[in-house]
Every structure is written in C-alpha cells, then in structure tokens.
N, C-alpha and C. Protein backbone atom coordinates (compact mmCIF):
# COMPACT_ATOMS: atom_id res chain seq x y z
N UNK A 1 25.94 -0.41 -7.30
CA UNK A 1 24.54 -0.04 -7.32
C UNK A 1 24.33 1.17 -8.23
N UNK A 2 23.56 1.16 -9.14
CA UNK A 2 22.68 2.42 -10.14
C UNK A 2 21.71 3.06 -9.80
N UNK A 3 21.44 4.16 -9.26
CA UNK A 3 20.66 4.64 -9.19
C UNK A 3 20.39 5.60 -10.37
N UNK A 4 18.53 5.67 -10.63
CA UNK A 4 18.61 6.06 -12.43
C UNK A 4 17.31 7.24 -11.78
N UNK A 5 17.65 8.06 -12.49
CA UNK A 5 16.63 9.23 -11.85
C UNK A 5 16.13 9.10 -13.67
N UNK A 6 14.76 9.97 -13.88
CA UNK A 6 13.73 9.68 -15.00
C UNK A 6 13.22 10.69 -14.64
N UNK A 7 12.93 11.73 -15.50
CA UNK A 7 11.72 12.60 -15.57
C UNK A 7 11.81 13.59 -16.91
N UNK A 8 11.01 14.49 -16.55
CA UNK A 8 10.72 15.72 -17.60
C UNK A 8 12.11 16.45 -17.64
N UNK A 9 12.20 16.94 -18.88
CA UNK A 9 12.77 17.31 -19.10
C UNK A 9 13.20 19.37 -18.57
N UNK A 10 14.27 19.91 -17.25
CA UNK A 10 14.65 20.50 -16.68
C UNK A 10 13.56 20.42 -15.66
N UNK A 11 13.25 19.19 -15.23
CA UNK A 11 12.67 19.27 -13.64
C UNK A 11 13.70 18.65 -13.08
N UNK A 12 13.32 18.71 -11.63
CA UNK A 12 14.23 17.86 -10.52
C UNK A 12 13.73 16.85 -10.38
N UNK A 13 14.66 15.93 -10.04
CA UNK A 13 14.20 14.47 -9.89
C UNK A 13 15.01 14.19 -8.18
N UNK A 14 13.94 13.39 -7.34
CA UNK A 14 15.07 13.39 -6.06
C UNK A 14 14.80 12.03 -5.86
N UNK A 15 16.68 11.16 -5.35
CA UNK A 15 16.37 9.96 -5.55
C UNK A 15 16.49 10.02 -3.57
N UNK A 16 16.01 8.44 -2.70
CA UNK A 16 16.77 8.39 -1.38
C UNK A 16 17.42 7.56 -1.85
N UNK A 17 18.73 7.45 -0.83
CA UNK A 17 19.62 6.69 -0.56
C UNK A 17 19.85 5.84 0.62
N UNK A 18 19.32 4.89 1.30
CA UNK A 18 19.23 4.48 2.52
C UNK A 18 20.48 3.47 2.96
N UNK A 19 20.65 3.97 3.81
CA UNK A 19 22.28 3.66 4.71
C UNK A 19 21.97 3.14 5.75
N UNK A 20 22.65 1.82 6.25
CA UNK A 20 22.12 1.04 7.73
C UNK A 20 23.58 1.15 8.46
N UNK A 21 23.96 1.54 9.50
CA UNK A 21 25.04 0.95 10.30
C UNK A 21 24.70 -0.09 11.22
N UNK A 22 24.93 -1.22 10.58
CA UNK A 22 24.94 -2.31 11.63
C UNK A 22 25.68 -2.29 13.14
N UNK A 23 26.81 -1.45 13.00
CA UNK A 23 27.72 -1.96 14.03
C UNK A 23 27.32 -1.03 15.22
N UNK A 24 28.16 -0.73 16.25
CA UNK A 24 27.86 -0.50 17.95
C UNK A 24 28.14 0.52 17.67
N UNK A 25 29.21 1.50 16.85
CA UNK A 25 30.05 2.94 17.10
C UNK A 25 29.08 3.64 16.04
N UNK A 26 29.15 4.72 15.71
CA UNK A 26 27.95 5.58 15.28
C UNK A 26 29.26 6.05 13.96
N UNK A 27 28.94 6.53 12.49
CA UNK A 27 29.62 6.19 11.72
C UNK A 27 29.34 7.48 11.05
N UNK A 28 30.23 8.25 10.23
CA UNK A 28 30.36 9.43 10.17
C UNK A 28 30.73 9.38 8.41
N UNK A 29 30.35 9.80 7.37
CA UNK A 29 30.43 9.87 5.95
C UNK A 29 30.79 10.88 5.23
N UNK A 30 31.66 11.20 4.20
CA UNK A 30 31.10 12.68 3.59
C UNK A 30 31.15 12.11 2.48
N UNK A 31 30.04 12.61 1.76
CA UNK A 31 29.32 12.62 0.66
C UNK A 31 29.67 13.32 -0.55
N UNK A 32 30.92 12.53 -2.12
CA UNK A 32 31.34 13.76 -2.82
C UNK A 32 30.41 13.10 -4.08
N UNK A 33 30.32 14.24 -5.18
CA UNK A 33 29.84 13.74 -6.36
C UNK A 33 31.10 14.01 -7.24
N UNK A 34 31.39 13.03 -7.78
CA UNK A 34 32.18 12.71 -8.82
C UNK A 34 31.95 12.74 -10.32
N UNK A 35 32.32 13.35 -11.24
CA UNK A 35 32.22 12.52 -12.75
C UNK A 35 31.74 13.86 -13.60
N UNK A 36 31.71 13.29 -14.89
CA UNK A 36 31.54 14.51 -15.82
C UNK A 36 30.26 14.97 -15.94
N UNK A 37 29.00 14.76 -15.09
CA UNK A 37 28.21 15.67 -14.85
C UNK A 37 27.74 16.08 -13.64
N UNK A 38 28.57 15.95 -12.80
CA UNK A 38 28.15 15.99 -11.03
C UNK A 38 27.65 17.13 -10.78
N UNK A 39 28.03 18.16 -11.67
CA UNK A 39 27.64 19.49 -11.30
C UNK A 39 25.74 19.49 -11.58
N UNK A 40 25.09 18.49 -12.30
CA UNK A 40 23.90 18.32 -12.06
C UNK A 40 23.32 17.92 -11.14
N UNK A 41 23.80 17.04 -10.17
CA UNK A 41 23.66 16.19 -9.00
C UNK A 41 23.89 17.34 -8.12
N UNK A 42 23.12 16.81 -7.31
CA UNK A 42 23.14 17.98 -5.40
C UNK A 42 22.91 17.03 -4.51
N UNK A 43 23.54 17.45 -3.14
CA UNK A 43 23.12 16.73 -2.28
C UNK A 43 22.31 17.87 -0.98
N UNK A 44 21.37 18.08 -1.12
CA UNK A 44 20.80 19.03 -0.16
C UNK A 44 20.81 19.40 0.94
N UNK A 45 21.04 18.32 1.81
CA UNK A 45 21.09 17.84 3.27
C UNK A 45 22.71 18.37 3.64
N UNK A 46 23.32 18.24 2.71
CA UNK A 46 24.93 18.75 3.24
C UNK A 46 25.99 17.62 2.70
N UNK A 47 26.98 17.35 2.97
CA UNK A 47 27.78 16.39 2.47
C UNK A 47 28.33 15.90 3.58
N UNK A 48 28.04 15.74 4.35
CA UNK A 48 28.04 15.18 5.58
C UNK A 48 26.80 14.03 6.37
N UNK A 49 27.16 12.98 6.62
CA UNK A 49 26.16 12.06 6.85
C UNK A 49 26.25 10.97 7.95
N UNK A 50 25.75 11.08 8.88
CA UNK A 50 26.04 10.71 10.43
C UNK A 50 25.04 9.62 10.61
N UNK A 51 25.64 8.27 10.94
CA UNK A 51 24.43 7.27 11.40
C UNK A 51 24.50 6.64 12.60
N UNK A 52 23.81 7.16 13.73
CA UNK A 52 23.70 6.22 14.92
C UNK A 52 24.05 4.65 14.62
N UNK A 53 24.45 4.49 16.07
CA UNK A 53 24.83 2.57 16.18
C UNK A 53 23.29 2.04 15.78
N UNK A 54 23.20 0.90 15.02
CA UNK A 54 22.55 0.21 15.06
C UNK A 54 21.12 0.91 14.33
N UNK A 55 21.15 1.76 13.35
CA UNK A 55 20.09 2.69 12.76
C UNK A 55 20.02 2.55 11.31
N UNK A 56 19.58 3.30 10.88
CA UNK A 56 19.13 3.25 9.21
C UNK A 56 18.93 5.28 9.21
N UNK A 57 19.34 5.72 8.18
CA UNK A 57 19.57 7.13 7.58
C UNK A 57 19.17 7.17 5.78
N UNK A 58 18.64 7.87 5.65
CA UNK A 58 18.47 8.01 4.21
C UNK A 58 19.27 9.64 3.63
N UNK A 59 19.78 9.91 2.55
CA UNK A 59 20.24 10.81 2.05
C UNK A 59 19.74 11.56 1.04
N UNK A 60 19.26 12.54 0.35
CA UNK A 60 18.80 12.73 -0.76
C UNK A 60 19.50 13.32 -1.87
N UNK A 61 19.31 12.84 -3.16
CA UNK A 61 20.02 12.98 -3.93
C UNK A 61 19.17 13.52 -5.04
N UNK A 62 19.82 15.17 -5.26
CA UNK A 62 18.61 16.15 -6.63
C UNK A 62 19.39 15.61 -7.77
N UNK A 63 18.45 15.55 -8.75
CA UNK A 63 18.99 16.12 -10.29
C UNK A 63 19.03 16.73 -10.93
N UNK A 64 19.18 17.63 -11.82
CA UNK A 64 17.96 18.84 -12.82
C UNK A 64 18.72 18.17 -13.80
N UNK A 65 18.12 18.26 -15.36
CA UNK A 65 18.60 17.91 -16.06
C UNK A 65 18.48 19.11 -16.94
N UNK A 66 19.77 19.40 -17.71
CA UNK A 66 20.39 20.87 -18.27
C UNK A 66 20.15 20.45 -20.17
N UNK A 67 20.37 18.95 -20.35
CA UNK A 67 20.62 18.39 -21.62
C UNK A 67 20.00 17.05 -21.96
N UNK A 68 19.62 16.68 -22.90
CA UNK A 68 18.69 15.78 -23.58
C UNK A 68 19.60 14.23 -23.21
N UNK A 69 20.74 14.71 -23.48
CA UNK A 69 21.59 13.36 -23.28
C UNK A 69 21.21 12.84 -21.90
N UNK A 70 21.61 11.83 -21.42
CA UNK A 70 21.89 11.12 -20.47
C UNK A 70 22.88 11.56 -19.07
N UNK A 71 22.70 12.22 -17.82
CA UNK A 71 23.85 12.49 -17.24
C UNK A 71 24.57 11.33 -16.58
N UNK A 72 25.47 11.55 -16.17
CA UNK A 72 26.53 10.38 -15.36
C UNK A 72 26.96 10.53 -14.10
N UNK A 73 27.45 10.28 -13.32
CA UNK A 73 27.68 10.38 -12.02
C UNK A 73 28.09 9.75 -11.33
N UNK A 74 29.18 9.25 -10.25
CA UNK A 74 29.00 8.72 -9.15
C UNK A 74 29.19 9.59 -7.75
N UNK A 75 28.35 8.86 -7.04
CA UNK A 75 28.18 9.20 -5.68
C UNK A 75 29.13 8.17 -4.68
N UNK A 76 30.06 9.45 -4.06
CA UNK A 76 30.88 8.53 -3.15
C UNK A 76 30.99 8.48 -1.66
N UNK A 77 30.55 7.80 -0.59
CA UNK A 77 30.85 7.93 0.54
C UNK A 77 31.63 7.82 1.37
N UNK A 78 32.57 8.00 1.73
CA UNK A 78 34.14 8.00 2.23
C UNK A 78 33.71 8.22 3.79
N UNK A 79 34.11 6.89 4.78
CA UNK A 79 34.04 7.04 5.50
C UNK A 79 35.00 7.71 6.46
N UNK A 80 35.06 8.63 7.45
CA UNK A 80 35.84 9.36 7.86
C UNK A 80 35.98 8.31 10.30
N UNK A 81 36.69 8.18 10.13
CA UNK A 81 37.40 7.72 10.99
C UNK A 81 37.03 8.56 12.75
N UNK A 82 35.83 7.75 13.40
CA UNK A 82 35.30 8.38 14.75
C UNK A 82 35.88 7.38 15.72
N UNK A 83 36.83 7.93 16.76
CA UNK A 83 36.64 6.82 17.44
C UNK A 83 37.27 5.38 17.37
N UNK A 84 38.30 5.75 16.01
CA UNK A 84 38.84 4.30 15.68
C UNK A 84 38.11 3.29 14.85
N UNK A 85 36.71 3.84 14.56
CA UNK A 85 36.02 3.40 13.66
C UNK A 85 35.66 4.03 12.67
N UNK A 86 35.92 3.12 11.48
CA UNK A 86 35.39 3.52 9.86
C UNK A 86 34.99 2.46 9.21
N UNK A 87 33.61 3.17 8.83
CA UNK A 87 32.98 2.36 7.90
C UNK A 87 33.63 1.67 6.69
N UNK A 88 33.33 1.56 5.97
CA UNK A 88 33.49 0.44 4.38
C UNK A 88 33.39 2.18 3.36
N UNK A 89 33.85 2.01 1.86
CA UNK A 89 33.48 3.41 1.40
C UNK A 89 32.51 2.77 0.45
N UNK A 90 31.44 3.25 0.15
CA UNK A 90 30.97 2.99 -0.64
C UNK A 90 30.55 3.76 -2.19
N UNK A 91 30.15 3.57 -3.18
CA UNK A 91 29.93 4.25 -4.25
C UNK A 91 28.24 3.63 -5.15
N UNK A 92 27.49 4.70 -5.96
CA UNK A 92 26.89 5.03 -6.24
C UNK A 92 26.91 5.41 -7.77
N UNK A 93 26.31 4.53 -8.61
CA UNK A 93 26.49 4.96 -9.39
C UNK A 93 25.18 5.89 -9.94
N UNK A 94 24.96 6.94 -10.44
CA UNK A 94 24.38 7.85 -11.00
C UNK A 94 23.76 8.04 -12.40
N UNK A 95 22.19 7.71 -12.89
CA UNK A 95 22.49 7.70 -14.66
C UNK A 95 21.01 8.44 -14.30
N UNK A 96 20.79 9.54 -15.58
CA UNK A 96 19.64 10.35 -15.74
C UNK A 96 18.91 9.81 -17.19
N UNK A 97 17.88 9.81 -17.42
CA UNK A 97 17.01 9.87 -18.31
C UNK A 97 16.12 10.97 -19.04
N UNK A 98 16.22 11.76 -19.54
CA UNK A 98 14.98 12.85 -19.87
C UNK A 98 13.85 12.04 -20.75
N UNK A 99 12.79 11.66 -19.90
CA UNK A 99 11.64 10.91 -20.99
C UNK A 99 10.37 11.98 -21.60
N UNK A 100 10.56 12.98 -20.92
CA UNK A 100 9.61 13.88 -21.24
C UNK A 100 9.74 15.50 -21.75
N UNK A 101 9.50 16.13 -22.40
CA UNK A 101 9.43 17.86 -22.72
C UNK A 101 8.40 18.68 -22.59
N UNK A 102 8.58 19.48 -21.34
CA UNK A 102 7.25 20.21 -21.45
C UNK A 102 7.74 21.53 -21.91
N UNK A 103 7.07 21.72 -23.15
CA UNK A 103 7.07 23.47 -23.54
C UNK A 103 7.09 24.63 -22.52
N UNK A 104 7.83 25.51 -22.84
CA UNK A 104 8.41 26.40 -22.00
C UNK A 104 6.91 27.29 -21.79
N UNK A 105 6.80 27.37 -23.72
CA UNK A 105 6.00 28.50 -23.75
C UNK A 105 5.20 28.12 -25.19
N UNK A 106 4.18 28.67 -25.61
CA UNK A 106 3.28 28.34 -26.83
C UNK A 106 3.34 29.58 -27.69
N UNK A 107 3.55 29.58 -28.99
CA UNK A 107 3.53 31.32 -29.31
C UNK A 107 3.08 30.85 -30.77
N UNK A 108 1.38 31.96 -31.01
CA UNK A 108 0.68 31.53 -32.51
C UNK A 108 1.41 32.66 -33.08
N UNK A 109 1.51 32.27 -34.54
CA UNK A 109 2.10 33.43 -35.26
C UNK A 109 1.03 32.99 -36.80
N UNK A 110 1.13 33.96 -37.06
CA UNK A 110 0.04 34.15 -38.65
C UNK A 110 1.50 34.56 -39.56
N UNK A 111 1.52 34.17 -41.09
CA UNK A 111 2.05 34.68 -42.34
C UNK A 111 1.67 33.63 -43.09
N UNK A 112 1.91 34.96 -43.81
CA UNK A 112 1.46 34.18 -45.65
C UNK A 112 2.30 32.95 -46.03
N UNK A 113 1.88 31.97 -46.46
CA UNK A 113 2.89 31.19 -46.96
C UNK A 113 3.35 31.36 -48.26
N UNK A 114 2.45 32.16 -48.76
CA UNK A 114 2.90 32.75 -50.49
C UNK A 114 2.39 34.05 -50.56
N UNK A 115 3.18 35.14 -51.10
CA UNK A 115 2.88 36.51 -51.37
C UNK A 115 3.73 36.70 -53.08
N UNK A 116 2.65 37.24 -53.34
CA UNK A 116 3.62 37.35 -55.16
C UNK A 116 4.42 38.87 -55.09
C-alpha cells in the first residue's frame, strides 16, 4: 500500500492510517519509519499502537517537506507479541509530492537598469 501525501511546499501534510483487528486478543504494534527520508515523516501519537479485539484504530502520519524532490519512506508495523498473540507485520509505503510554493516573503527593490 502507498500512501502519497501532496501539498505546499514546507507545510505539513497528515495522512490516517486505519488498522482493524479482526481477531478476539487485543493486538499491540510499534510503529518505525524507515528509509532515506523518514526523518521527514512523524508519527505524533507515539510509536506505539494498541487495538482492542474486534475494533478499528487509525494512526497519524505528519510530513513537512524540507526539498522540492519527492520524499520516500516506509512505514513499518511490527507486531509485538501479547498474550501469545501477534499480529501479521505490516508495511507502508510513503511518497511526498510538493505541488505548490508559497513565498516566504515579497521584497520591492528599485535600480537603475542603466547608469552611464
């Protein structure tokens, strides 16, 4: 799965991530970001991610974008073992877009374009 975050250029972009545990035992995650731009990616909520039996959880996932290029990422969930039960691990893949630039700042300046 890709998840593609899009926006202006050095805003945040926040994607959800929605997680179901089907099964009876309540299921316990930690949340790493991986890859050569993870350090753009955040996870706010903590890296830790807990889902009752039989529920649905969403996660949120920031972006800022630092550079014009494209960032990369994956998001990994590693299930951690409650009870004799562990989830499946799953992964996330991560891609940024900058479609927009908003000026920082506007600055008029006057000169001659010719002086003899």
């Amino acid at each position: 799965n890709t998840i593609e975050f899009t926006g202006a250029f050095h805003a945040t972009v926040v994607k959800q991530v929605r997680l179901t545990n089907p099964s009876s035992k309540t299921l316990v995650y930690n949340a790493i970001l991986v890859g050569r731009d993870a350090d753009d990616f955040s996870l706010p909520k903590g890296n830790t991610v807990t889902i009752a039996p039989k529920r649905k959880t969403s996660i949120n996932v920031e972006f800022t974008s630092r550079f014009l290029r494209p960032a990369e990422a994956v998001l990994l969930l590693i299930s951690k073992s409650v009870g004799g039960i562990a989830g499946a691990t799953l992964t996330f893949s991560l891609k940024s877009e900058v479609n927009h630039i908003e000026p920082a700042d506007i600055l008029k300046c006057k000169s001659p374009c010719y002086e003899l």
